[in-house]
C-alpha atoms as a PDB file:
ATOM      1  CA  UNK A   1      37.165  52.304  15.669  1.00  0.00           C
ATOM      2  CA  UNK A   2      37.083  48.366  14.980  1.00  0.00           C
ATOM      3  CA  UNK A   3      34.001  47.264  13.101  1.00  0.00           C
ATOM      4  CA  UNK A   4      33.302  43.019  12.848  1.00  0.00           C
ATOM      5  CA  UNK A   5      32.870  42.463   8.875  1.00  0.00           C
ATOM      6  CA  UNK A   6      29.137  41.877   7.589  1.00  0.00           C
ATOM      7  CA  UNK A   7      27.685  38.782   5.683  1.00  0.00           C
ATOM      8  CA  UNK A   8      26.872  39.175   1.711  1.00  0.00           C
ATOM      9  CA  UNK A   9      23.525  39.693   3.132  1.00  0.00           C
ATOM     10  CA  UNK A  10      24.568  42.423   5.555  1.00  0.00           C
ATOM     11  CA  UNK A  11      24.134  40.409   8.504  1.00  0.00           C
ATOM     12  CA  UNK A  12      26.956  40.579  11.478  1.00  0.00           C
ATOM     13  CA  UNK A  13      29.508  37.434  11.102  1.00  0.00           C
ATOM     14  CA  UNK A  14      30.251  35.700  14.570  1.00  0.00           C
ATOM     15  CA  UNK A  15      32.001  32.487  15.508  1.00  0.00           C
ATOM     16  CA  UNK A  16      35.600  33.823  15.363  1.00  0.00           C
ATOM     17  CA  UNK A  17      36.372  36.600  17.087  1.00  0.00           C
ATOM     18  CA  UNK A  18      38.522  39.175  16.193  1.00  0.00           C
ATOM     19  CA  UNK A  19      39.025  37.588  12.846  1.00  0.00           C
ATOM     20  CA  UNK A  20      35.920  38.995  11.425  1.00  0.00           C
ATOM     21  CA  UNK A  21      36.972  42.710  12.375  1.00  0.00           C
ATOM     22  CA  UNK A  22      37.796  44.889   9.391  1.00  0.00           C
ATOM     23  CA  UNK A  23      40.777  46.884   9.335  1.00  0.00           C
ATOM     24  CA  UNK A  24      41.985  50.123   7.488  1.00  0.00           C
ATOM     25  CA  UNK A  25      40.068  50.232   3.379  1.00  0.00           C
ATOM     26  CA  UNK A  26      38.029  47.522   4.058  1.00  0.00           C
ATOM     27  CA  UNK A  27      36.791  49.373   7.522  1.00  0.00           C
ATOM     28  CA  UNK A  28      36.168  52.665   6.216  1.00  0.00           C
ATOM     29  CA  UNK A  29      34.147  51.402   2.908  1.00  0.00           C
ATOM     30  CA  UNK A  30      31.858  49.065   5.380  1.00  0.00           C
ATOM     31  CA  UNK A  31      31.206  52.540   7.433  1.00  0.00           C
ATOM     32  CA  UNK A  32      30.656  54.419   4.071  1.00  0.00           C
ATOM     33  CA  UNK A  33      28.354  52.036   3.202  1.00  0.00           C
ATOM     34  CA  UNK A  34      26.006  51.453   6.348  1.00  0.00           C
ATOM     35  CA  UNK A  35      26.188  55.004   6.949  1.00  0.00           C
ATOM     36  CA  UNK A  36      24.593  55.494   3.697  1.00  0.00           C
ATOM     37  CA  UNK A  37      22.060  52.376   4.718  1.00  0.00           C
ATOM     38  CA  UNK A  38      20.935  53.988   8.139  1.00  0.00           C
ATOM     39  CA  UNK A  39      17.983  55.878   8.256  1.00  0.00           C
ATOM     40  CA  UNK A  40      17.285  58.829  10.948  1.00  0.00           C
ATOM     41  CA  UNK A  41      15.027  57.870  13.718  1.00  0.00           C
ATOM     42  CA  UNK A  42      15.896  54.864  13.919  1.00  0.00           C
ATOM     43  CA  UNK A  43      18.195  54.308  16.316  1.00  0.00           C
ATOM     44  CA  UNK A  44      17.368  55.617  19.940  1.00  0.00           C
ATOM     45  CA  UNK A  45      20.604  56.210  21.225  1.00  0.00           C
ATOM     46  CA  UNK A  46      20.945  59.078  17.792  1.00  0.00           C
ATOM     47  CA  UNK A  47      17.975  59.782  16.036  1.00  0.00           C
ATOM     48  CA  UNK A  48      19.473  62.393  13.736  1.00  0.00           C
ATOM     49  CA  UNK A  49      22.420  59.353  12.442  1.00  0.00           C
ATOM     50  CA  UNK A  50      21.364  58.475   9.186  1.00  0.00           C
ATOM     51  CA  UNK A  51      19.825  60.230   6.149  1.00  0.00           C
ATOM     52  CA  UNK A  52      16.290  61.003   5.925  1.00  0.00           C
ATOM     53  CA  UNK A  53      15.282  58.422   3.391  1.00  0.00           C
ATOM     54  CA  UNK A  54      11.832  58.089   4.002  1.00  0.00           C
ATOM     55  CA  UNK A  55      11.711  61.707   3.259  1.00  0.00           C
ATOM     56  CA  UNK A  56      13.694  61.701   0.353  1.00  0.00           C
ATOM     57  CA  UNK A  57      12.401  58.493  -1.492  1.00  0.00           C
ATOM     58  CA  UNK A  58       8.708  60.048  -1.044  1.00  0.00           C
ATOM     59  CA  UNK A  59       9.269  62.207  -2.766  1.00  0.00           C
ATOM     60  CA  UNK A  60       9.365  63.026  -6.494  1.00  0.00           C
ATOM     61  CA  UNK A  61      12.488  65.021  -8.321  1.00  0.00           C
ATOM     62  CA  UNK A  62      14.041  64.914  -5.139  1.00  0.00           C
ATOM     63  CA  UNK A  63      17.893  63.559  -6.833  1.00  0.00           C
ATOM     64  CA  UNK A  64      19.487  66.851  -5.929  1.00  0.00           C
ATOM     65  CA  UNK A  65      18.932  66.540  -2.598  1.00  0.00           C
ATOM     66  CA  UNK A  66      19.507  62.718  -2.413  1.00  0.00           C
ATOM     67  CA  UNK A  67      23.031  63.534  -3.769  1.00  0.00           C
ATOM     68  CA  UNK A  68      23.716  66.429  -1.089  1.00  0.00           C
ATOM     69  CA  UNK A  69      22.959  64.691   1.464  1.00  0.00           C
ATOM     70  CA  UNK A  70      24.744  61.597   0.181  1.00  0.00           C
ATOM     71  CA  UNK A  71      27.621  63.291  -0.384  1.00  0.00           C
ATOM     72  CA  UNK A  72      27.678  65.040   3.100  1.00  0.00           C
ATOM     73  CA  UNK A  73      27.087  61.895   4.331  1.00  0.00           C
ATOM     74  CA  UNK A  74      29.680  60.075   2.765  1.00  0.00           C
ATOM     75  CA  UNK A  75      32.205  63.258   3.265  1.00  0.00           C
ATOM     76  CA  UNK A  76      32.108  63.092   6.955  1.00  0.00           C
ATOM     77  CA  UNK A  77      32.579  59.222   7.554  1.00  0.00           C
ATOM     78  CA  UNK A  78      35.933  58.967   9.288  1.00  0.00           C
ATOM     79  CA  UNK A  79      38.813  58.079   6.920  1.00  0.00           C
ATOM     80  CA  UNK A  80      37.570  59.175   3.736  1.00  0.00           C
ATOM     81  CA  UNK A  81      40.088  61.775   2.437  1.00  0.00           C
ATOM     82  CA  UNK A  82      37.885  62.446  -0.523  1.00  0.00           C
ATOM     83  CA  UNK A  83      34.642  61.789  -2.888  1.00  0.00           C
ATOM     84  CA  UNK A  84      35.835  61.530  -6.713  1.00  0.00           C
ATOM     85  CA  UNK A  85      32.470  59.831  -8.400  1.00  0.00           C
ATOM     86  CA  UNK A  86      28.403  60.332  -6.953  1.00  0.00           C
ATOM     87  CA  UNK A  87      26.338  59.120  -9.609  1.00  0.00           C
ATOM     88  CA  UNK A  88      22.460  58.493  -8.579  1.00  0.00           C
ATOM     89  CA  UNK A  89      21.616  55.046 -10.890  1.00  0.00           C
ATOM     90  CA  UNK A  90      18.114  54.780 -10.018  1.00  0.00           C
ATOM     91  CA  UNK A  91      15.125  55.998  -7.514  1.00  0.00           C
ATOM     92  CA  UNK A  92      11.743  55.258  -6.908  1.00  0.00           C
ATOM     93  CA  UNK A  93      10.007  56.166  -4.644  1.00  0.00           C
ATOM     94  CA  UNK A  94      11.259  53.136  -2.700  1.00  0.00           C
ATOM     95  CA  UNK A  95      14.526  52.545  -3.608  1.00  0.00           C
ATOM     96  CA  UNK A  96      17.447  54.631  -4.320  1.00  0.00           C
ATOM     97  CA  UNK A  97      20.662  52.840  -5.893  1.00  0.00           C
ATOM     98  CA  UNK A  98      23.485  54.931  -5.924  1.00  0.00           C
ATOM     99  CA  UNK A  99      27.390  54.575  -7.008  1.00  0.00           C
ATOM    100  CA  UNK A 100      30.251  56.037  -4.999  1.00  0.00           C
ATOM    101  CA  UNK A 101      34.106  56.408  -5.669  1.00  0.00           C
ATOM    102  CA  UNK A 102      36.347  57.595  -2.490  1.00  0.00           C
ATOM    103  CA  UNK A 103      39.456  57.771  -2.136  1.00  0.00           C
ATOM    104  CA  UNK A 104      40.437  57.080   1.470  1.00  0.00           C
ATOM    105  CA  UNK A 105      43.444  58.181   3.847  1.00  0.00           C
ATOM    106  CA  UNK A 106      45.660  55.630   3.022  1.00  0.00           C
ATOM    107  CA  UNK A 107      45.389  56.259  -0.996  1.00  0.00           C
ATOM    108  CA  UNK A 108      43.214  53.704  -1.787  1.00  0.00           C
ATOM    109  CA  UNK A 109      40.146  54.320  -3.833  1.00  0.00           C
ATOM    110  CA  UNK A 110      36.927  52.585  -2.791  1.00  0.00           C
ATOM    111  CA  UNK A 111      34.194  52.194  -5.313  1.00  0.00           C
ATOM    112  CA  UNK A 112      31.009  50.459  -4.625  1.00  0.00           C
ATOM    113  CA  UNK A 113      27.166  50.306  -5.702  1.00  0.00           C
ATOM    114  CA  UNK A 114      25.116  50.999  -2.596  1.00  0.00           C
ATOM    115  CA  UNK A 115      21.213  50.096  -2.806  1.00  0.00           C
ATOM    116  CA  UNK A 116      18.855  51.738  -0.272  1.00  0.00           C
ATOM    117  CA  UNK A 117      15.160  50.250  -0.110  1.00  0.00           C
ATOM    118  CA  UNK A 118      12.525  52.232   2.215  1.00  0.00           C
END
């Protein structure tokens, strides 16, 4: 599956085409990543897609299942061969920022800060 590349701001980049698409690392750590930025119930065509953040940020000493459920998340996202670092930075109960390391199917580890704000 071809995915078109996102702005800084995590907006969709048009004007060119096909020359925005991702391809191979760069296409599986964009999926990683807004998988672990969708929310469930909120898109109609799969309400359970996503993680249940609302849930999760509302509540307090909740990191064990932030992480579980991160790491399932980030587990089943096609292409990743493997998680090697979940560490949870920070949580309120509005915001979760979180750091991943994968290592993906063609070798290449993928490490990235991912902010969630409810």
């Amino acid at each position: 599956m071809s995915v078109s590349g996102l702005t800084t701001a995590g907006d969709w980049r048009f004007g060119q085409g096909r020359a925005v698409y991702l391809k191979r690392s760069a296409e599986i750590r964009q999926n990683v990543i807004t998988r672990l930025r969708s929310f469930t119930d909120d898109w109609f065509a799969d309400i359970n897609a996503g993680l249940p953040w609302l849930d999760m940020l509302g509540t307090k000493n909740n990191q064990a299942r932030i992480l579980r459920e991160v790491e399932r998340t980030v587990l089943r996202t096609p292409g990743v061969q493997a998680l090697e670092r979940l560490e949870l930075v920070g949580v309120t109960m509005r915001e979760a920022e979180i750091r991943i390391a994968v290592r993906d199917i063609f070798g290449v580890q993928l490490t990235d800060n991912v902010s969630v704000i409810a």
